[in-house]
Protein backbone atom coordinates (compact mmCIF):
# COMPACT_ATOMS: atom_id res chain seq x y z
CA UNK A 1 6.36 -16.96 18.78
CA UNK A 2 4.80 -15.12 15.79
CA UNK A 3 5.88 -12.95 13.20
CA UNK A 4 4.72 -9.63 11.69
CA UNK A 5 6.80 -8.25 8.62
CA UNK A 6 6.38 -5.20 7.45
CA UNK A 7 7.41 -5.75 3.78
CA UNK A 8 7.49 -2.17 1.74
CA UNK A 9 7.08 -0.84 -0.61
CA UNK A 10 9.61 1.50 -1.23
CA UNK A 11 9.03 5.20 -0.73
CA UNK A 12 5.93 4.82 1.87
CA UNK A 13 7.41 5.73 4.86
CA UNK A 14 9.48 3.13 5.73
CA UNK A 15 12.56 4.89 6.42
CA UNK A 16 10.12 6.50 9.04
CA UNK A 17 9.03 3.62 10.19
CA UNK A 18 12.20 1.84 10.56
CA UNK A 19 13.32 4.70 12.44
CA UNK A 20 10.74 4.75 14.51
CA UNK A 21 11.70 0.98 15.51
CA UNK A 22 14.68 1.40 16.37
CA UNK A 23 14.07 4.57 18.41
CA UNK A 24 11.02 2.74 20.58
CA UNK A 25 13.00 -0.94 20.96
CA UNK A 26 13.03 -0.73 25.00
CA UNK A 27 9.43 0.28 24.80
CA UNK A 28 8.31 -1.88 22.17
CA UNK A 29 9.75 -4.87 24.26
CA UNK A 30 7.36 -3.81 26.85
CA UNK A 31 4.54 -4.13 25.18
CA UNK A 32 5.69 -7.85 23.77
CA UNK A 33 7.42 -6.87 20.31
CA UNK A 34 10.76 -7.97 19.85
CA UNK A 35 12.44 -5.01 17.12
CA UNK A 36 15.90 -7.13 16.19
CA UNK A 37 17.89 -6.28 12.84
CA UNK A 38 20.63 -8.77 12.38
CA UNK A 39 22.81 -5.13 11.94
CA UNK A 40 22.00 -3.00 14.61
CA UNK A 41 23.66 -0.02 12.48
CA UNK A 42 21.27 -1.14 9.42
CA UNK A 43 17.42 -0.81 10.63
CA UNK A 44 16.34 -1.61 7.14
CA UNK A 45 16.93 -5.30 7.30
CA UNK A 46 17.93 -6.48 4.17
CA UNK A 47 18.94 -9.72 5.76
CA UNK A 48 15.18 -10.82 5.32
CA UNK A 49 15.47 -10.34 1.38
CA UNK A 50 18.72 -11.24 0.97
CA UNK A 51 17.50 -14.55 2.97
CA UNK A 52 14.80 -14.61 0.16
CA UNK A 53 17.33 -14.35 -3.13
CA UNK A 54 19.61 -17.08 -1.49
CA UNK A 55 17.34 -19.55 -0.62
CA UNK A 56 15.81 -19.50 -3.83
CA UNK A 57 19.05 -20.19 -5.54
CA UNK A 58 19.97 -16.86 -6.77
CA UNK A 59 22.30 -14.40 -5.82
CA UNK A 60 22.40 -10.64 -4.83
CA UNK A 61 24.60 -8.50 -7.06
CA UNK A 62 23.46 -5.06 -6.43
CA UNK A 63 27.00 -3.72 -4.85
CA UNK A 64 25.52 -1.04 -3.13
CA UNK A 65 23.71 -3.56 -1.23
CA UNK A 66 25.92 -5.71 -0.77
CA UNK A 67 28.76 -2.80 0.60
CA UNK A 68 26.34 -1.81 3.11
CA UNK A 69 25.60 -5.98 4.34
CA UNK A 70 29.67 -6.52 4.24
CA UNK A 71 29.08 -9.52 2.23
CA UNK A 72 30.51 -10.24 -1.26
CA UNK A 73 29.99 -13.23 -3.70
CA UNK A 74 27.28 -16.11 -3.28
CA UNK A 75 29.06 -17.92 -0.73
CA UNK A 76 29.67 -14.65 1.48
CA UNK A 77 26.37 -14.42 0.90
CA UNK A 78 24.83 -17.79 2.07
CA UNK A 79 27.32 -17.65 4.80
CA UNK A 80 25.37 -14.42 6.18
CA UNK A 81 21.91 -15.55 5.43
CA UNK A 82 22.95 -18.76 7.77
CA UNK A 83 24.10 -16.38 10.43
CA UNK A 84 20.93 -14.65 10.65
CA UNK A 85 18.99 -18.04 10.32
CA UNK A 86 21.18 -19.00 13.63
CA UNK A 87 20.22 -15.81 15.45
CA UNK A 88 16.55 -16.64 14.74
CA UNK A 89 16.70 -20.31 15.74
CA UNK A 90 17.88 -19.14 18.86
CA UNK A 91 16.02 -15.88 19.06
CA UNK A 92 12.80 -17.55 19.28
CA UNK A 93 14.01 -20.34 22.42
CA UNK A 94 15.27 -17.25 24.52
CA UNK A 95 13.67 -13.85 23.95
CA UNK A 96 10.79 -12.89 26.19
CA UNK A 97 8.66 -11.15 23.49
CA UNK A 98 5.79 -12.86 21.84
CA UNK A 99 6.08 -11.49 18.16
CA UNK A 100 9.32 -10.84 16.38
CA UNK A 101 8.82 -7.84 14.44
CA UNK A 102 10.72 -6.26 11.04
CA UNK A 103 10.68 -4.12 8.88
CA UNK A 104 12.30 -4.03 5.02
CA UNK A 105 10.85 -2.38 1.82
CA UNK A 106 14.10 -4.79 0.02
CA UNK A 107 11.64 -7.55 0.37
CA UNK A 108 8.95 -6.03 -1.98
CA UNK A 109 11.69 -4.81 -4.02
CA UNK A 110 13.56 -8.02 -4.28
CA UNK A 111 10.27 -10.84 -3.99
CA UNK A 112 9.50 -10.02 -7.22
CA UNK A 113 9.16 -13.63 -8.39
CA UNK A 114 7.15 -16.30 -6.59
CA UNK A 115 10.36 -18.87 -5.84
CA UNK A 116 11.43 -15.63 -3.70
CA UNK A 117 8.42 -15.03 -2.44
CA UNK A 118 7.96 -18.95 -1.27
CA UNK A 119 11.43 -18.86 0.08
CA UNK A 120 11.03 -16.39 2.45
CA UNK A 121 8.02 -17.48 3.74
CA UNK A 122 9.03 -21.07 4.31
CA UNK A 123 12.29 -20.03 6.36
CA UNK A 124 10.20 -17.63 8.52
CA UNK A 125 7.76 -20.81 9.13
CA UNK A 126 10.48 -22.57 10.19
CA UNK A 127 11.57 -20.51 13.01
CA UNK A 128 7.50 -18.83 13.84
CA UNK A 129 4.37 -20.06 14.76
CA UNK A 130 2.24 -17.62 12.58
CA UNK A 131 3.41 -15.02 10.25
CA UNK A 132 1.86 -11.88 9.21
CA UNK A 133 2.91 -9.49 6.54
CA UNK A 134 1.92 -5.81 5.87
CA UNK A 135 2.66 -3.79 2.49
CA UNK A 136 1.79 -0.47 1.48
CA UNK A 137 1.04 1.26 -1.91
CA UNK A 138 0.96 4.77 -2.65
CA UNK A 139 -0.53 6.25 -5.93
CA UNK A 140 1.38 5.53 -8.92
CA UNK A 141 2.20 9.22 -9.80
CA UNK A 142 3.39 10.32 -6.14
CA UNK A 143 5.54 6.82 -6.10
CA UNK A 144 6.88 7.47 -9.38
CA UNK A 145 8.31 11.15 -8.32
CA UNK A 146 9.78 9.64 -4.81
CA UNK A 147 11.54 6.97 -6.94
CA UNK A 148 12.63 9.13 -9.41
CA UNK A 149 14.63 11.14 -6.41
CA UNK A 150 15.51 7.95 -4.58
CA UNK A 151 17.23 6.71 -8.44
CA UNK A 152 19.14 9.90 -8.16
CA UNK A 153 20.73 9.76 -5.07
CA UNK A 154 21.94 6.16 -5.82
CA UNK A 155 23.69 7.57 -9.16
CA UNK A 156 21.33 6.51 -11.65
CA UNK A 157 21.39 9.54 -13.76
CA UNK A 158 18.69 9.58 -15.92
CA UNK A 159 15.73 11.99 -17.15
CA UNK A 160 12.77 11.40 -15.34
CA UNK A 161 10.90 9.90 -19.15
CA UNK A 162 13.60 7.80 -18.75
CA UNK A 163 12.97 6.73 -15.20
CA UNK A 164 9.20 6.30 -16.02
CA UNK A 165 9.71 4.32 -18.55
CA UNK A 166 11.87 1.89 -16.91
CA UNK A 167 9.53 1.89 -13.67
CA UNK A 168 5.93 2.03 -15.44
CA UNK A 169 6.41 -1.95 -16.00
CA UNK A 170 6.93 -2.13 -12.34
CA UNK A 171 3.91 -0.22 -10.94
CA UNK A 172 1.71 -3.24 -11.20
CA UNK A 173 0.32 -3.54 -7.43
CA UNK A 174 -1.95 -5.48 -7.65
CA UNK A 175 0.25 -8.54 -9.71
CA UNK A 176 2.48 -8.01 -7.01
CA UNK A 177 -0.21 -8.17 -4.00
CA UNK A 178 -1.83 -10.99 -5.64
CA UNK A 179 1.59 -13.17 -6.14
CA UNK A 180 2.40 -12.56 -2.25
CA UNK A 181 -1.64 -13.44 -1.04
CA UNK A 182 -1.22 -16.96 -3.55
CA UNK A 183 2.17 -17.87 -1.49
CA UNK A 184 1.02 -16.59 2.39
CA UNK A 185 -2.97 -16.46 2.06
CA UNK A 186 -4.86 -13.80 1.85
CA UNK A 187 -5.63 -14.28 5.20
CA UNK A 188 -1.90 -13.28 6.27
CA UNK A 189 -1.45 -10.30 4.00
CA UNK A 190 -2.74 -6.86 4.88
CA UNK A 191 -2.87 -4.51 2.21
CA UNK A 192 -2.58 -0.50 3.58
CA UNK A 193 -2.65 2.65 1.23
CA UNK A 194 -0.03 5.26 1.76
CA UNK A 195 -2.75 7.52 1.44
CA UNK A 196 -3.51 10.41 3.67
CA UNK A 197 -7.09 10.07 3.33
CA UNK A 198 -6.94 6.44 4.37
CA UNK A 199 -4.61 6.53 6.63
CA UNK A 200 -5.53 6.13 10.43
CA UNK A 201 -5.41 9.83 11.56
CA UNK A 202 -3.80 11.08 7.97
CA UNK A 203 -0.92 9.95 9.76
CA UNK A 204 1.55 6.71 8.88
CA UNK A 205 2.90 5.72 12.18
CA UNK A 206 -1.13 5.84 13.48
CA UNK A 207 -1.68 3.37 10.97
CA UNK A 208 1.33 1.22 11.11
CA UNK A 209 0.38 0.79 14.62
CA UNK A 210 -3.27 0.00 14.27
CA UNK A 211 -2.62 -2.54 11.77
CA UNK A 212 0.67 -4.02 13.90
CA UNK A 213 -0.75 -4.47 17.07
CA UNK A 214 1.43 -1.38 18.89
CA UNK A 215 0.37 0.54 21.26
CA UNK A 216 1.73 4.12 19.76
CA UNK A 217 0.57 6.53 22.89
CA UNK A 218 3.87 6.16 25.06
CA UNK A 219 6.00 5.70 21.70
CA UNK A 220 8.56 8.77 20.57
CA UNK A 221 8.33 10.00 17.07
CA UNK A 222 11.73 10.24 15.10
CA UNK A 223 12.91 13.01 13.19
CA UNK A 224 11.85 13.11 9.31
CA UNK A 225 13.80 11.53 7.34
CA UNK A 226 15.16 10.68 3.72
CA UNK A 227 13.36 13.56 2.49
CA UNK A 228 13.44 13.98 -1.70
CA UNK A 229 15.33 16.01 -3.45
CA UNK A 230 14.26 19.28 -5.07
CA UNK A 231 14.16 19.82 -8.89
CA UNK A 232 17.47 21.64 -8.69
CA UNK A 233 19.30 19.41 -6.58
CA UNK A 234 18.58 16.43 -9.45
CA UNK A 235 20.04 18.72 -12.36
CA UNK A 236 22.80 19.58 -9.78
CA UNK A 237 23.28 15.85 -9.62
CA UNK A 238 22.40 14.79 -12.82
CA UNK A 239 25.45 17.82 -13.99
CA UNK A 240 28.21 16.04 -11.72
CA UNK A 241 27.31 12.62 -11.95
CA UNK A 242 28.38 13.34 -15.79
CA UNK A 243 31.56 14.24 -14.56
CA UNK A 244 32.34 11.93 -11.51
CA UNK A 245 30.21 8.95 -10.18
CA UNK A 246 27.88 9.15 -7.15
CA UNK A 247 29.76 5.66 -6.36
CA UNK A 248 32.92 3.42 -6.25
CA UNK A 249 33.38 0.05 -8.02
CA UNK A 250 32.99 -1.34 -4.79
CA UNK A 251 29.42 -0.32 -4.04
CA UNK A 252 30.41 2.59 -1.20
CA UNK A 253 30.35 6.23 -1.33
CA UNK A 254 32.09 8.33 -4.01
CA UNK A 255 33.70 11.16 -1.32
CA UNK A 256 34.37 13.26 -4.66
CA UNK A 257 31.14 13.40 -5.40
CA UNK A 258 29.33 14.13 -2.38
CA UNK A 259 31.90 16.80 -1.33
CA UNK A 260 31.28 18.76 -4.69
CA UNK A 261 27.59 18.46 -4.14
CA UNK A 262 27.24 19.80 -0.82
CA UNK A 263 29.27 22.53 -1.98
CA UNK A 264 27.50 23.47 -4.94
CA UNK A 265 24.35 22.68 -3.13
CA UNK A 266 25.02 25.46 -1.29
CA UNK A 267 24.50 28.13 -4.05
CA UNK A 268 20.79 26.35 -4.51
CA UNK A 269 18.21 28.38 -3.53
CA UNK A 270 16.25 27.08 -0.10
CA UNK A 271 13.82 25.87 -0.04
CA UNK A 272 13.94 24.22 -3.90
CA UNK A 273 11.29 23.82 -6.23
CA UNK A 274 9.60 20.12 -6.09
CA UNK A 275 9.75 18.04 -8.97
CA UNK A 276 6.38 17.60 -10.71
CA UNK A 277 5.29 15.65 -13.76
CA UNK A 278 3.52 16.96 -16.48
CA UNK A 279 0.07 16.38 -17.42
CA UNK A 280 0.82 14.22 -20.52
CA UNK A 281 3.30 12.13 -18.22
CA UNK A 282 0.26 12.14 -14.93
CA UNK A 283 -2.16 10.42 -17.66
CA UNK A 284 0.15 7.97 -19.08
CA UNK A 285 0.52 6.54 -15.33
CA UNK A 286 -2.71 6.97 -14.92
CA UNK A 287 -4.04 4.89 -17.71
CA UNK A 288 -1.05 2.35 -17.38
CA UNK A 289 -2.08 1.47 -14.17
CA UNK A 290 -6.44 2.15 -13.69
CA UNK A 291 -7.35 -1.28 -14.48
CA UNK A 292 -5.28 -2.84 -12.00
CA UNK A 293 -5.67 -0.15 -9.54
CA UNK A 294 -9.50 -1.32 -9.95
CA UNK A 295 -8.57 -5.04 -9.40
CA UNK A 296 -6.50 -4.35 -6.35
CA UNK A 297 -9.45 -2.15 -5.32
CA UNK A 298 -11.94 -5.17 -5.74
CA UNK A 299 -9.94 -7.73 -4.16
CA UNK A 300 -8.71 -6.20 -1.41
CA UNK A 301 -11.00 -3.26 -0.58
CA UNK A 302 -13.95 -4.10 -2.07
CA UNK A 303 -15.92 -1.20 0.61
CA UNK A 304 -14.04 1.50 -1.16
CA UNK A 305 -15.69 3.04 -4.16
CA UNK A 306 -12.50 4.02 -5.50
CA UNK A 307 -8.61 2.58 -4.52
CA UNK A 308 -6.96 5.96 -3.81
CA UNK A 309 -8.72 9.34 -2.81
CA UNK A 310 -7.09 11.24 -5.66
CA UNK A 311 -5.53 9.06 -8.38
């Protein structure tokens, strides 16, 4: 049995495609794709990077993570990652389907250091003939917006400087793209652009399936999802997180908080204005980020005259 794993990154559709998984599993089983998250009520399979942090030696401590996994300290943690080894080992002796098939932008996130990246790969080995991985990048400035509204709804309430400035270090696709091709081969790593002008069709789930080996015509679309928030809705946020956190100690939910913003939200004029950066802030990604945007572009798509259509 082989393996395709869609690996990220975050904020290029893969809360779409996730969704769009777990909607099509009957039918994707048809066509020879087993779609299995070790949590059926978590499609975003964050047992595959957890899976990478523990069998590298570390440990996850992000509780909001860890609340939604129902795990807790290391050995809660290794205990889990075991589990899911166990339903692999025995996935791959009993299910029909010729190619296992996941999907988590938590292993970008998290393989941010070769031992990681090396971990995963040699557990996935272990239980797969072949495995395949697919990543996507979007253009710096567009990612940097989407993660400056995904920071927000997790509570970290910050200015969006701030937020650049933390994430500008981080932007570096084509380190990261280069670490993961050194560990799988290049040979096993395709590189996409969450880019509408290089997308199959304009259109992500097109190209997701091109590059996956899914037949999308007798597929259902899911709703969209995780959409960003407006400009007001982060200084609506930003104004009560000052007064009550977005979450508990324990990693969950604050109910204060979300029950005062959907009822202030409600006073926000629909639909809201979309947050945009400035031109001083558009250049400073721009020139943080043009000379490896230009090595990614050479390396990996060395027939494009430029990496993205725009940026």
């Amino acid at each position: 049995m082989k393996a395709v794993i869609h690996i990220g990154t975050q904020k290029t559709g893969t809360t779409t495609i996730q969704s769009f998984l777990a909607l099509n599993r009957p039918a994707l089983s048809s066509q020879g794709l087993r779609f299995e998250p070790f949590t059926p009520r978590n499609p975003a399979q964050m047992e595959l990077g957890l899976t990478a942090i523990i069998r590298s030696g570390g440990e996850l401590e992000a509780a909001n993570k860890l609340y939604a996994m129902g795990v807790k300290g290391r050995a809660s943690q290794e205990a889990y990652v075991d589990r899911f080894e166990a339903m692999l080992s025995k996935g791959v002796r009993t299910w029909p389907e010729h190619t296992y098939l996941a999907s988590s932008e938590q292993i970008h996130a998290w393989c941010h250091t070769l031992d990681r990246m090396q971990a995963l790969h040699d557990t996935l080995n272990r239980h797969f003939d072949s495995v395949r991985y697919i990543v996507y990048y979007r253009p710096q400035d567009e990612f940097m917006l989407s993660t400056y509204s995904e920071a927000i709804k997790r509570g970290e309430f910050q200015t969006l400087d701030q937020h650049i400035d933390t994430m500008l270090p981080k932007m570096n696709f084509f380190r990261r793209a280069r670490m993961w091709a050194s560990v799988v081969g290049q040979e096993n790593l395709t590189v996409r652009l969450f880019d509408r002008g290089v997308m199959k069709n304009g259109d992500l789930l097109d190209d997701f399936c091109a590059v996956a080996g899914i037949d999308r015509g007798p597929l259902e679309d899911p709703p969209y999802l995780n959409q960003s928030l407006s400009a007001e809705e982060v200084d609506l946020s930003i104004r009560i997180g000052k007064w009550t956190p977005s979450r508990l100690k324990s990693g969950g939910p604050n109910p204060l908080f979300h029950a005062v913003m959907a009822l202030k939200r409600r006073g926000l004029k629909q639909p809201g204005s979309k947050l945009v950066l400035s031109d001083a802030q558009r250049e400073r990604i721009r020139a943080a980020h043009a000379e490896s945007n230009e090595r990614l572009r050479a390396q990996f798509f060395p027939d494009r005259e430029r990496l993205f259509t725009r940026f």
